[in-house]
PDB file of N, CA and C in Angstrom:
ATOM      1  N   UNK A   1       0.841  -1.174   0.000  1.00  0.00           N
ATOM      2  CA  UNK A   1       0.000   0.000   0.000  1.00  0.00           C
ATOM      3  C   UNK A   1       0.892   1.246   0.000  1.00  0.00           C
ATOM      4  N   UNK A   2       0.741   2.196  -0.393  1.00  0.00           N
ATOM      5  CA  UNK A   2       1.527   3.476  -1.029  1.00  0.00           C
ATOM      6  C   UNK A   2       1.342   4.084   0.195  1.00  0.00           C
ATOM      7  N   UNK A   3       2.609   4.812   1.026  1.00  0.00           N
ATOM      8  CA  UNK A   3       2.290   5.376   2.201  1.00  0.00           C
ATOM      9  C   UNK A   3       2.690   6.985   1.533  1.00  0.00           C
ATOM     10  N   UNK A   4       1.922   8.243   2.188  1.00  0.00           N
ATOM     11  CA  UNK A   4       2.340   9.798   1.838  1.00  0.00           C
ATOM     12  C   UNK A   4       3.757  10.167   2.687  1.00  0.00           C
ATOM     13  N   UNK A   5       3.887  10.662   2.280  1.00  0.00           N
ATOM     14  CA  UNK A   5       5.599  11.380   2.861  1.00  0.00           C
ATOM     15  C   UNK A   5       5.248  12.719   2.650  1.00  0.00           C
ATOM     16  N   UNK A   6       6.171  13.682   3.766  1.00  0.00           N
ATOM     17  CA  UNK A   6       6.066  15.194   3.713  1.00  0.00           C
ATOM     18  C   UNK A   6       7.488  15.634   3.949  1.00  0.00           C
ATOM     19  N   UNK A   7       8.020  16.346   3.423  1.00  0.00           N
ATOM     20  CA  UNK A   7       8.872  17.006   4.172  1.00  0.00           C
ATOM     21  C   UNK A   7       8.865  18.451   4.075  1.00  0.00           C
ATOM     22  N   UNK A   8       9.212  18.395   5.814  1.00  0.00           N
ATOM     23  CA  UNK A   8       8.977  20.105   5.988  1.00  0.00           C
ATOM     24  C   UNK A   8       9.885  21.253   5.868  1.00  0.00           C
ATOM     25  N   UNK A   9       9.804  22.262   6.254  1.00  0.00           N
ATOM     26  CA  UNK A   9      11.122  23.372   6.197  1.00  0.00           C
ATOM     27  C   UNK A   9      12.259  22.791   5.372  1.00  0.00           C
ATOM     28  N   UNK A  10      11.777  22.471   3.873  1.00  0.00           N
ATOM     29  CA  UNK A  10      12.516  22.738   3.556  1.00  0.00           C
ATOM     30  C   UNK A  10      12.987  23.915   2.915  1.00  0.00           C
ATOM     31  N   UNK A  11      14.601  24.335   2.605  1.00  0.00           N
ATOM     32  CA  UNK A  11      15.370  25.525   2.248  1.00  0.00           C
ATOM     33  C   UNK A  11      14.694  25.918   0.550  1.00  0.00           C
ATOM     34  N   UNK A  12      13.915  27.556   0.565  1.00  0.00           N
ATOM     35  CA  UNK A  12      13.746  28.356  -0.704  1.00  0.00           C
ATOM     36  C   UNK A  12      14.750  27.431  -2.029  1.00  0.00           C
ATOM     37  N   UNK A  13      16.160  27.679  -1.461  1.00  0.00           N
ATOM     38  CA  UNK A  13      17.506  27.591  -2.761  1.00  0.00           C
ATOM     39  C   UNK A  13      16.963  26.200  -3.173  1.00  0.00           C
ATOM     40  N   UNK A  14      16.997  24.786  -2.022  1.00  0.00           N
ATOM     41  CA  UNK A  14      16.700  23.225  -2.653  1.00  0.00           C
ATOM     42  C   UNK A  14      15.855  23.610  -3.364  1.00  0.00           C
ATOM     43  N   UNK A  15      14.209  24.134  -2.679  1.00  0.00           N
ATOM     44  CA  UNK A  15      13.344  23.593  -3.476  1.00  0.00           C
ATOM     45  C   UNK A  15      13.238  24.278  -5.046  1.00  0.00           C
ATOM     46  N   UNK A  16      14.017  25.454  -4.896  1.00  0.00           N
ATOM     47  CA  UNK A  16      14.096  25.935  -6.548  1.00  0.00           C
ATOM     48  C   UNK A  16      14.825  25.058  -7.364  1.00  0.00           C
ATOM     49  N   UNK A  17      16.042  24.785  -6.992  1.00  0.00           N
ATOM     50  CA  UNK A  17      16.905  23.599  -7.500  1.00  0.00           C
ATOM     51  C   UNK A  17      16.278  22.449  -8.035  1.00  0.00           C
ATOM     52  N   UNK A  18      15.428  21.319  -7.137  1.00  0.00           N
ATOM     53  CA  UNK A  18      14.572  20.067  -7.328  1.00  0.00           C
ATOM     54  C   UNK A  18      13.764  20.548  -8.571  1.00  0.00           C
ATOM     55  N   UNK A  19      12.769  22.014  -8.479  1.00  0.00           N
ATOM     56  CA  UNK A  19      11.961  22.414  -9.330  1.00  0.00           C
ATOM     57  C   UNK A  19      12.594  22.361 -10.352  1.00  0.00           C
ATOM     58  N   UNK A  20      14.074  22.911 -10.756  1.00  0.00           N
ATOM     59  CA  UNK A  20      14.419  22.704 -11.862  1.00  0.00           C
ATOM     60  C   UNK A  20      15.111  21.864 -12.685  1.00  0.00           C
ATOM     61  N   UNK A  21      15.418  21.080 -11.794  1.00  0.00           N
ATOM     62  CA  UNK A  21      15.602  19.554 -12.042  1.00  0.00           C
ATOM     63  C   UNK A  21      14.461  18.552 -12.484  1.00  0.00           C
ATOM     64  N   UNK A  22      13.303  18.953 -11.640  1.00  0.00           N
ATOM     65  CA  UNK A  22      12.159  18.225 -12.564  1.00  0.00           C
ATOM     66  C   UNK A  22      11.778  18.680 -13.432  1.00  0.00           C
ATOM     67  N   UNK A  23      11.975  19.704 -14.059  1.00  0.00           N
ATOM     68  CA  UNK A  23      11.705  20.747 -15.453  1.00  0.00           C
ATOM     69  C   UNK A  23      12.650  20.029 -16.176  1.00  0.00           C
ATOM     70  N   UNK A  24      13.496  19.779 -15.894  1.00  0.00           N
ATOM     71  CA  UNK A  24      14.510  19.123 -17.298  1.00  0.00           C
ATOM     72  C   UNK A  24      14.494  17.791 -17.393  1.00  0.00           C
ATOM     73  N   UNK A  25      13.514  17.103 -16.226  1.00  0.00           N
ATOM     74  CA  UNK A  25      13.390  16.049 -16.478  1.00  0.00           C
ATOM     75  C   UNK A  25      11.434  15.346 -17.048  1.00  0.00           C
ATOM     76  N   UNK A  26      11.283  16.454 -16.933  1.00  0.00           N
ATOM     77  CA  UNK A  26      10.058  16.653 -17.622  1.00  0.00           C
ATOM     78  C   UNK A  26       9.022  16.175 -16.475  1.00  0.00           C
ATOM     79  N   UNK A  27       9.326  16.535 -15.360  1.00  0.00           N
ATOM     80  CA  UNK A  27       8.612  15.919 -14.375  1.00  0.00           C
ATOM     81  C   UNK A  27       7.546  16.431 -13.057  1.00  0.00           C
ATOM     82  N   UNK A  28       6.674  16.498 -12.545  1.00  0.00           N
ATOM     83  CA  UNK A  28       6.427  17.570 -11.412  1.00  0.00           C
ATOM     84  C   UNK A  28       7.248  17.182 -10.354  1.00  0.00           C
ATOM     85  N   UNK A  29       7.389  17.968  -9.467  1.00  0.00           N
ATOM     86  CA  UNK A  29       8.129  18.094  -8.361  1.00  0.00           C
ATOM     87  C   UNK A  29       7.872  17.011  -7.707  1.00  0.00           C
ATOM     88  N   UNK A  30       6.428  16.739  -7.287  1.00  0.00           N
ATOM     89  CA  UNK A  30       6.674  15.300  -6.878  1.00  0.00           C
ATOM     90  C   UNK A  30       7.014  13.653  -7.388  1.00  0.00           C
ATOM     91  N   UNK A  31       7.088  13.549  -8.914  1.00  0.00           N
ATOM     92  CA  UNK A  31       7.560  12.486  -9.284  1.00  0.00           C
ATOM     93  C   UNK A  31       9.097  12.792  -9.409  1.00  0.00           C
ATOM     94  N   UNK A  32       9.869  14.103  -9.564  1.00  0.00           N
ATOM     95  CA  UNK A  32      11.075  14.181  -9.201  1.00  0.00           C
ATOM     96  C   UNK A  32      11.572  13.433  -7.514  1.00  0.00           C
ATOM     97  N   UNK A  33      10.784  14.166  -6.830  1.00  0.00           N
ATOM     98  CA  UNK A  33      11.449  13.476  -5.499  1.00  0.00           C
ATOM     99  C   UNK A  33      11.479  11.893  -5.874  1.00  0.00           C
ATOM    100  N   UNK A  34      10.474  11.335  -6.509  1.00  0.00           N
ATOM    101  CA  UNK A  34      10.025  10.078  -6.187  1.00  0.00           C
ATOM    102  C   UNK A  34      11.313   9.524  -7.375  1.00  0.00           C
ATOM    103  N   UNK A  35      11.415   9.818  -7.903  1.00  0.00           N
ATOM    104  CA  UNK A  35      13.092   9.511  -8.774  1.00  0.00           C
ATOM    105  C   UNK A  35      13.901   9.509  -8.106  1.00  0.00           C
ATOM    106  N   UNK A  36      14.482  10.288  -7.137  1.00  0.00           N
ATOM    107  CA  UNK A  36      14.766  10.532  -6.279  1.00  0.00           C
ATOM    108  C   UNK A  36      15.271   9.544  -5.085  1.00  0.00           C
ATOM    109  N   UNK A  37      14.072   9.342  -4.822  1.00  0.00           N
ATOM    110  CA  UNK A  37      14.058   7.998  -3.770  1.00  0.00           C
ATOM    111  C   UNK A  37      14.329   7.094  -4.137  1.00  0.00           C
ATOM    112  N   UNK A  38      13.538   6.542  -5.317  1.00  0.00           N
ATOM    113  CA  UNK A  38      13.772   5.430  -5.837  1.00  0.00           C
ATOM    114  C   UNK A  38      14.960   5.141  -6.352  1.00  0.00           C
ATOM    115  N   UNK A  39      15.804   5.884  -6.678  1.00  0.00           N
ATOM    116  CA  UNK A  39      17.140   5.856  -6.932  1.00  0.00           C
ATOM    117  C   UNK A  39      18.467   5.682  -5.920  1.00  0.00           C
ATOM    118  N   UNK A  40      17.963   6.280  -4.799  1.00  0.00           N
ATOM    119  CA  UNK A  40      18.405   6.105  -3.703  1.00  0.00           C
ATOM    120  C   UNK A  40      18.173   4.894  -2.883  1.00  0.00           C
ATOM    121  N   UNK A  41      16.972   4.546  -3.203  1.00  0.00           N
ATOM    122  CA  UNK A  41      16.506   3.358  -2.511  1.00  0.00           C
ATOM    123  C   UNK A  41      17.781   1.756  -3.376  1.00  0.00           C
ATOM    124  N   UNK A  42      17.895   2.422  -4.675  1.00  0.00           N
ATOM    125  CA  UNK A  42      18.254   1.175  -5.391  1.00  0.00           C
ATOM    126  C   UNK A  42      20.065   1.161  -5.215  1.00  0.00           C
ATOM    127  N   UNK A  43      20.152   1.898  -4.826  1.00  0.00           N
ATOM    128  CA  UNK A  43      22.167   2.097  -4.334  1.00  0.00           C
ATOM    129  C   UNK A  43      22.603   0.541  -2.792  1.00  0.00           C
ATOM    130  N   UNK A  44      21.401   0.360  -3.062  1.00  0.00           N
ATOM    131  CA  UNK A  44      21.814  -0.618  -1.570  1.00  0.00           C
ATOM    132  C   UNK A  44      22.255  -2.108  -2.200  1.00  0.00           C
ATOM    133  N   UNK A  45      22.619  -2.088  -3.455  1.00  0.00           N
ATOM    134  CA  UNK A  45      23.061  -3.409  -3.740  1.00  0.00           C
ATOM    135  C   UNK A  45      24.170  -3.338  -3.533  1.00  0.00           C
ATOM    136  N   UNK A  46      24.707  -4.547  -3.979  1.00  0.00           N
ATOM    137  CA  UNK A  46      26.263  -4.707  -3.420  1.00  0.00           C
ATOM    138  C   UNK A  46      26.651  -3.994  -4.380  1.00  0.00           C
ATOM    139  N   UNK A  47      28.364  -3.529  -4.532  1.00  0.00           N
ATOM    140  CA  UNK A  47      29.133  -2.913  -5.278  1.00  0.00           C
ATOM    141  C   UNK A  47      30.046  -4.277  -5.476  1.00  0.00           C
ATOM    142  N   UNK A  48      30.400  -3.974  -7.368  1.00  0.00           N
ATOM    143  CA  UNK A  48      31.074  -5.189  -7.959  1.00  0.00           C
ATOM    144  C   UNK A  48      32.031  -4.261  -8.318  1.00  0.00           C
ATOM    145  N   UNK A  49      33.105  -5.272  -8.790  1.00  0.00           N
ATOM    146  CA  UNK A  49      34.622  -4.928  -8.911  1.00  0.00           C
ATOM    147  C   UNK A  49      34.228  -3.720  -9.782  1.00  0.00           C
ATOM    148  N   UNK A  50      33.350  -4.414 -10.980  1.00  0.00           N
ATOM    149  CA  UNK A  50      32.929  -2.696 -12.127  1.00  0.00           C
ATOM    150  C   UNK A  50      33.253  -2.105 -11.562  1.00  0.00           C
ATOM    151  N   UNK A  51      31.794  -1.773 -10.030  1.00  0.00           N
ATOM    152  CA  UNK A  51      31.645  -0.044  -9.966  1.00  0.00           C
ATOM    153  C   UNK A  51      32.672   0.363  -9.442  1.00  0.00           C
ATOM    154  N   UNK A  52      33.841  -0.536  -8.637  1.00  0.00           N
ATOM    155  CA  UNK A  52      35.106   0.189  -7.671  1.00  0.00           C
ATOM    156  C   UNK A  52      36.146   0.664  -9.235  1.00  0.00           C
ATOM    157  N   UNK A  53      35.417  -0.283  -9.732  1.00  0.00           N
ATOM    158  CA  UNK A  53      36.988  -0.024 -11.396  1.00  0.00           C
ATOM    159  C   UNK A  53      36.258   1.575 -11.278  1.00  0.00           C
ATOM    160  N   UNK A  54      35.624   1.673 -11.886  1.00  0.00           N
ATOM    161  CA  UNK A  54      34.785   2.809 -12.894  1.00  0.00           C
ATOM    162  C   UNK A  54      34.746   4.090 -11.374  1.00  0.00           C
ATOM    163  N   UNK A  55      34.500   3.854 -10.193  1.00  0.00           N
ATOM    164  CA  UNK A  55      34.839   5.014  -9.108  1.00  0.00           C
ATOM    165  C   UNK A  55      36.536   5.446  -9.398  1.00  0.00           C
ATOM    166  N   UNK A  56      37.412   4.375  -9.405  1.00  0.00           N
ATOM    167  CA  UNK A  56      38.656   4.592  -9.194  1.00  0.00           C
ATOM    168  C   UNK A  56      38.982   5.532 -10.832  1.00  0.00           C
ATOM    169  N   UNK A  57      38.676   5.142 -11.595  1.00  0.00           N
ATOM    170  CA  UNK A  57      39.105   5.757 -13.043  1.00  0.00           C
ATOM    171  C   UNK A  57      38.143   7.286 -12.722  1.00  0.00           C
ATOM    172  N   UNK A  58      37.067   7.393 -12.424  1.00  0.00           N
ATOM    173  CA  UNK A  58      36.236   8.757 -12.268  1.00  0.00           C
ATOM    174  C   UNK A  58      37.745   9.348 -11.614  1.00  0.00           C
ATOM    175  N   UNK A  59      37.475   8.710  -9.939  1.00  0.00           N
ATOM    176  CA  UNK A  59      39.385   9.967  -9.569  1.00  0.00           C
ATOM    177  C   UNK A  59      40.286  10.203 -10.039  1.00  0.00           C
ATOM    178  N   UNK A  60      40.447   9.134 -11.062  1.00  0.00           N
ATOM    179  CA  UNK A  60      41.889   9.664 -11.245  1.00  0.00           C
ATOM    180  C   UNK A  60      42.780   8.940 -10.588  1.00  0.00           C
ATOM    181  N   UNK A  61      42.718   8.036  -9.733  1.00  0.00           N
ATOM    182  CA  UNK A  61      43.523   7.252  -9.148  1.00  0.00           C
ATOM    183  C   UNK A  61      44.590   6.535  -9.849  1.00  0.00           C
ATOM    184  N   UNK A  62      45.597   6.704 -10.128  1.00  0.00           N
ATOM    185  CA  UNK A  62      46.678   5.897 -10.407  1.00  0.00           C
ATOM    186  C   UNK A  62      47.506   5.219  -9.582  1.00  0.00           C
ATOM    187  N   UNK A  63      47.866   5.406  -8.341  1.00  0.00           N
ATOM    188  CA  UNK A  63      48.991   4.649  -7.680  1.00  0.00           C
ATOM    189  C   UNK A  63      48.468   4.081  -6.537  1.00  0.00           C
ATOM    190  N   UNK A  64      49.242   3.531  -5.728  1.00  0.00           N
ATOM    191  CA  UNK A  64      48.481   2.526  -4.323  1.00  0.00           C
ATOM    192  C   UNK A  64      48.637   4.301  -3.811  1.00  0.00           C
ATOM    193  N   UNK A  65      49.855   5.212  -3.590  1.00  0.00           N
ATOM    194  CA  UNK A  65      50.124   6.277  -2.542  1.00  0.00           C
ATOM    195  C   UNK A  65      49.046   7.380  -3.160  1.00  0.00           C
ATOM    196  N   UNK A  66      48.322   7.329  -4.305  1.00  0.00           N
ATOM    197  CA  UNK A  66      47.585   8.302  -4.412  1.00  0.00           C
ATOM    198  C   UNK A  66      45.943   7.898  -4.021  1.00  0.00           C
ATOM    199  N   UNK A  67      45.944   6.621  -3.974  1.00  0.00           N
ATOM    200  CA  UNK A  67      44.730   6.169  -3.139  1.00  0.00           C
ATOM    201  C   UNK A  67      44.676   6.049  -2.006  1.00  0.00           C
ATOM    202  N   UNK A  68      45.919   5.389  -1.267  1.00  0.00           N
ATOM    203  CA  UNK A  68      46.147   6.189   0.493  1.00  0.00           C
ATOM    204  C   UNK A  68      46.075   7.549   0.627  1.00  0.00           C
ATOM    205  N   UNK A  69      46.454   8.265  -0.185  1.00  0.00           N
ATOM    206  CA  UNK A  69      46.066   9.745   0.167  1.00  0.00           C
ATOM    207  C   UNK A  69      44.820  10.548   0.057  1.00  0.00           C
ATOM    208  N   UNK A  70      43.979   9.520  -0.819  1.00  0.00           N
ATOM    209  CA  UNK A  70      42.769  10.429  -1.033  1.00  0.00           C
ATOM    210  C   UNK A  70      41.885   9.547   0.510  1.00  0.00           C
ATOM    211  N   UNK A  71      42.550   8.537   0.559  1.00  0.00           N
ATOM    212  CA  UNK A  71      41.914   7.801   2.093  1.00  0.00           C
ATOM    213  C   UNK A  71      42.345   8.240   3.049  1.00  0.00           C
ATOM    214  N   UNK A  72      43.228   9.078   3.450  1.00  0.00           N
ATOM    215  CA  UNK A  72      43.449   9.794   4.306  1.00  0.00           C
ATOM    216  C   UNK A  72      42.797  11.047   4.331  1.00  0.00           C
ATOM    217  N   UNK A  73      42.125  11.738   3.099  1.00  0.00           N
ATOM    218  CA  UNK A  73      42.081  13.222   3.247  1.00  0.00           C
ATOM    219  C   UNK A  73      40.761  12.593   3.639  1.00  0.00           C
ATOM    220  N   UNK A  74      39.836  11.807   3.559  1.00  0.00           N
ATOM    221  CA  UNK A  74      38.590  11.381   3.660  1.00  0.00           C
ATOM    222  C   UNK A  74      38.435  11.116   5.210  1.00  0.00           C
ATOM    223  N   UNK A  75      39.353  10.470   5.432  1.00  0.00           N
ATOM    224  CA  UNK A  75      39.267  10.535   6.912  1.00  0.00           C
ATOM    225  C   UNK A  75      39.439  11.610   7.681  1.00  0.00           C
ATOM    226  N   UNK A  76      40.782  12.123   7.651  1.00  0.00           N
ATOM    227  CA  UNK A  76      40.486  13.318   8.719  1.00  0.00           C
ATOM    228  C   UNK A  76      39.198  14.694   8.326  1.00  0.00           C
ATOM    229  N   UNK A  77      38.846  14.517   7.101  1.00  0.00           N
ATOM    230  CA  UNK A  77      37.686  15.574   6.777  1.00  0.00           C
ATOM    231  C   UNK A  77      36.599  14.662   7.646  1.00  0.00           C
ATOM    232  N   UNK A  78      35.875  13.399   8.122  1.00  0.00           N
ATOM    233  CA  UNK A  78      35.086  12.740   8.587  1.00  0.00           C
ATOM    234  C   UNK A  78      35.648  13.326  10.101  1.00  0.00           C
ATOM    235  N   UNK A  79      36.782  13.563  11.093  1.00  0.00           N
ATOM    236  CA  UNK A  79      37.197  13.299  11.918  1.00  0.00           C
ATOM    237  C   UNK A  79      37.383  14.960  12.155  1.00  0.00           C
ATOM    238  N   UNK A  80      36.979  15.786  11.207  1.00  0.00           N
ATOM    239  CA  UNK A  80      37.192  17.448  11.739  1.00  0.00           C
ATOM    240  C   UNK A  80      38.603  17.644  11.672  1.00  0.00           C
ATOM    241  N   UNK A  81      39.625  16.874  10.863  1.00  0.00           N
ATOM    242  CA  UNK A  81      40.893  17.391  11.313  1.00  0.00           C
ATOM    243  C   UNK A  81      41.545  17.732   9.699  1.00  0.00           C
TER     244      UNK A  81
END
C-alpha cells in the first residue's frame, strides 16, 4: 500500500533547485522526489569490482600512494581534522 511522505522546512535555494531539475526532467516536483528515492533506494546493492573499477578511473587514481592519500584526506575531513 503506497504510504504519503512530507517534508517540511525545507530551504527556498533546494526547493528551486529540485523544481528545476524536474523541469529538465520533464517531471512535477513530486515524481522528481520520487526519482529521487527510488534511486536512492536502489544504491543498496552490493558494489562489484565494475563499480570500484569505474569510481577509481572517475578519480583519477593511479597509484596505491595516491589512493592512500585520497583515504586519508577522507578521513580526517570525517574526523574534523
Amino acid at each position: 500500500m503506497p504510504i504519503n511522505l512530507s517534508i517540511k522546512n525545507a530551504p527556498d535555494e533546494i526547493v528551486h533547485r529540485l523544481r528545476q531539475r524536474a523541469e529538465r526532467h520533464h517531471r512535477s516536483l513530486q515524481g522528481e522526489l520520487l526519482a529521487i528515492i527510488e534511486a536512492a533506494a536502489r544504491e543498496d546493492r552490493p558494489v562489484t569490482p565494475a563499480d570500484i573499477l569505474a569510481e577509481v578511473r572517475r578519480l583519477g587514481v593511479h597509484t596505491p600512494s595516491e589512493a592512500a592519500a585520497l583515504v586519508r584526506a577522507d578521513r580526517d575531513a570525517r574526523q574534523g581534522g
